[in-house]
Protein backbone atom coordinates (compact mmCIF):
# COMPACT_ATOMS: atom_id res chain seq x y z
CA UNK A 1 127.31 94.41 125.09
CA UNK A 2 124.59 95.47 122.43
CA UNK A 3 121.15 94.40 123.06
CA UNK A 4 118.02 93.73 121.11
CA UNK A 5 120.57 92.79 117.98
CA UNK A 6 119.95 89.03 116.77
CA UNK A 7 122.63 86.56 116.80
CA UNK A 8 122.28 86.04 113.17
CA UNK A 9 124.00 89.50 112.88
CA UNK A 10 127.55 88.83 112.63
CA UNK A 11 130.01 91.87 113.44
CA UNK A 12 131.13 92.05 109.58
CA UNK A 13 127.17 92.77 108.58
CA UNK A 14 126.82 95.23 111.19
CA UNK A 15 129.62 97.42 110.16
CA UNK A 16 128.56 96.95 106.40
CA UNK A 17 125.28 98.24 107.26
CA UNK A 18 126.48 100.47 109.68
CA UNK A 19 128.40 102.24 106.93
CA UNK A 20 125.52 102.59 104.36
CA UNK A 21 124.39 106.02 103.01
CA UNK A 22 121.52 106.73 100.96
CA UNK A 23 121.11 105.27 97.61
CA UNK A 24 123.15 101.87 98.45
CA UNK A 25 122.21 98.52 98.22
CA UNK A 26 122.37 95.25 100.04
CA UNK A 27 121.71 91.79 98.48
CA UNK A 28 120.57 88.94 100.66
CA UNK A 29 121.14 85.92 97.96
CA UNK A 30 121.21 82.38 98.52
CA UNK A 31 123.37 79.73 98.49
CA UNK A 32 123.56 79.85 94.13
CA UNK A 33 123.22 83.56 94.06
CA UNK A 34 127.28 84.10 92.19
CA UNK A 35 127.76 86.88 95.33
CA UNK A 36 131.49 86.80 94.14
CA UNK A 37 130.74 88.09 90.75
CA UNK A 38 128.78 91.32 92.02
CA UNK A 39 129.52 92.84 94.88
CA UNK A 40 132.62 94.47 96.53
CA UNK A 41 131.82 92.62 100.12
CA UNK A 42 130.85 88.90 100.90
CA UNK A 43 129.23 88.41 104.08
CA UNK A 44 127.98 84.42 104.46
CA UNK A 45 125.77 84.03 107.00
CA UNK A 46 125.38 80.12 106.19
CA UNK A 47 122.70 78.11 107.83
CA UNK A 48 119.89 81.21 108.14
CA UNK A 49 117.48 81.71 105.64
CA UNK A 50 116.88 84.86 103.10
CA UNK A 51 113.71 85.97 105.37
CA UNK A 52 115.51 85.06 109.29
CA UNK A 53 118.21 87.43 107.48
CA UNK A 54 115.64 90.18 106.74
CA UNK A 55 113.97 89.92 110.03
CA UNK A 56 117.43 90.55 112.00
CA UNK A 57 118.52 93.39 109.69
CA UNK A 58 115.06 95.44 109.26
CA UNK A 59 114.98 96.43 112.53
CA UNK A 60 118.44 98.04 112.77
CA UNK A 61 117.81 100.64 110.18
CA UNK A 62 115.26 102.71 108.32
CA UNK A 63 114.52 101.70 104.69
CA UNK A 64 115.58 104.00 102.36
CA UNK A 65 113.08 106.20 100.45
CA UNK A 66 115.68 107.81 98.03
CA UNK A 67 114.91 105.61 95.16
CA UNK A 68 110.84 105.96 94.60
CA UNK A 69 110.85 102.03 92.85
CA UNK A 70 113.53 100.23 93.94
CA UNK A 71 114.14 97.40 90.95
C-alpha cells in the first residue's frame, strides 16, 4: 500500500508520470480540451477538477527546470 498519494491518482497517471524524463509534458485539459487529437496517452480522471488534479500530482514530483519559460 502507498501512502500520502491522493485517491484522485489513478494507477494509469502514476505510471505516466512515473515514466517522465526531463523536457516532457503533461496536459491537464478539461472536459472540451480535443485530448484525442494531441497526445499519445488519455488518462480521464472525470469528476475532479483541473486544480484537485494539480494538487494530487505536484506533490509526487519535482517541476522541471529544463525549459527556462515553459509556453
Amino acid at each position: 500500500m502507498l501512502k500520502g498519494i491522493s485517491p484522485i491518482m489513478s494507477p494509469d497517471l502514476l505510471k505516466i508520470i512515473m515514466e517522465m524524463g526531463h523536457g516532457d509534458e503533461i496536459c491537464i485539459g478539461d472536459g472540451n480540451f480535443p485530448s484525442a487529437n494531441y497526445g499519445r496517452r488519455l488518462v480521464r480522471l472525470d469528476g475532479h477538477g483541473g486544480p484537485d488534479i494539480l494538487g494530487a500530482m505536484l506533490p509526487l514530483f519535482p517541476l522541471d527546470g529544463f525549459v527556462p519559460a515553459p509556453g
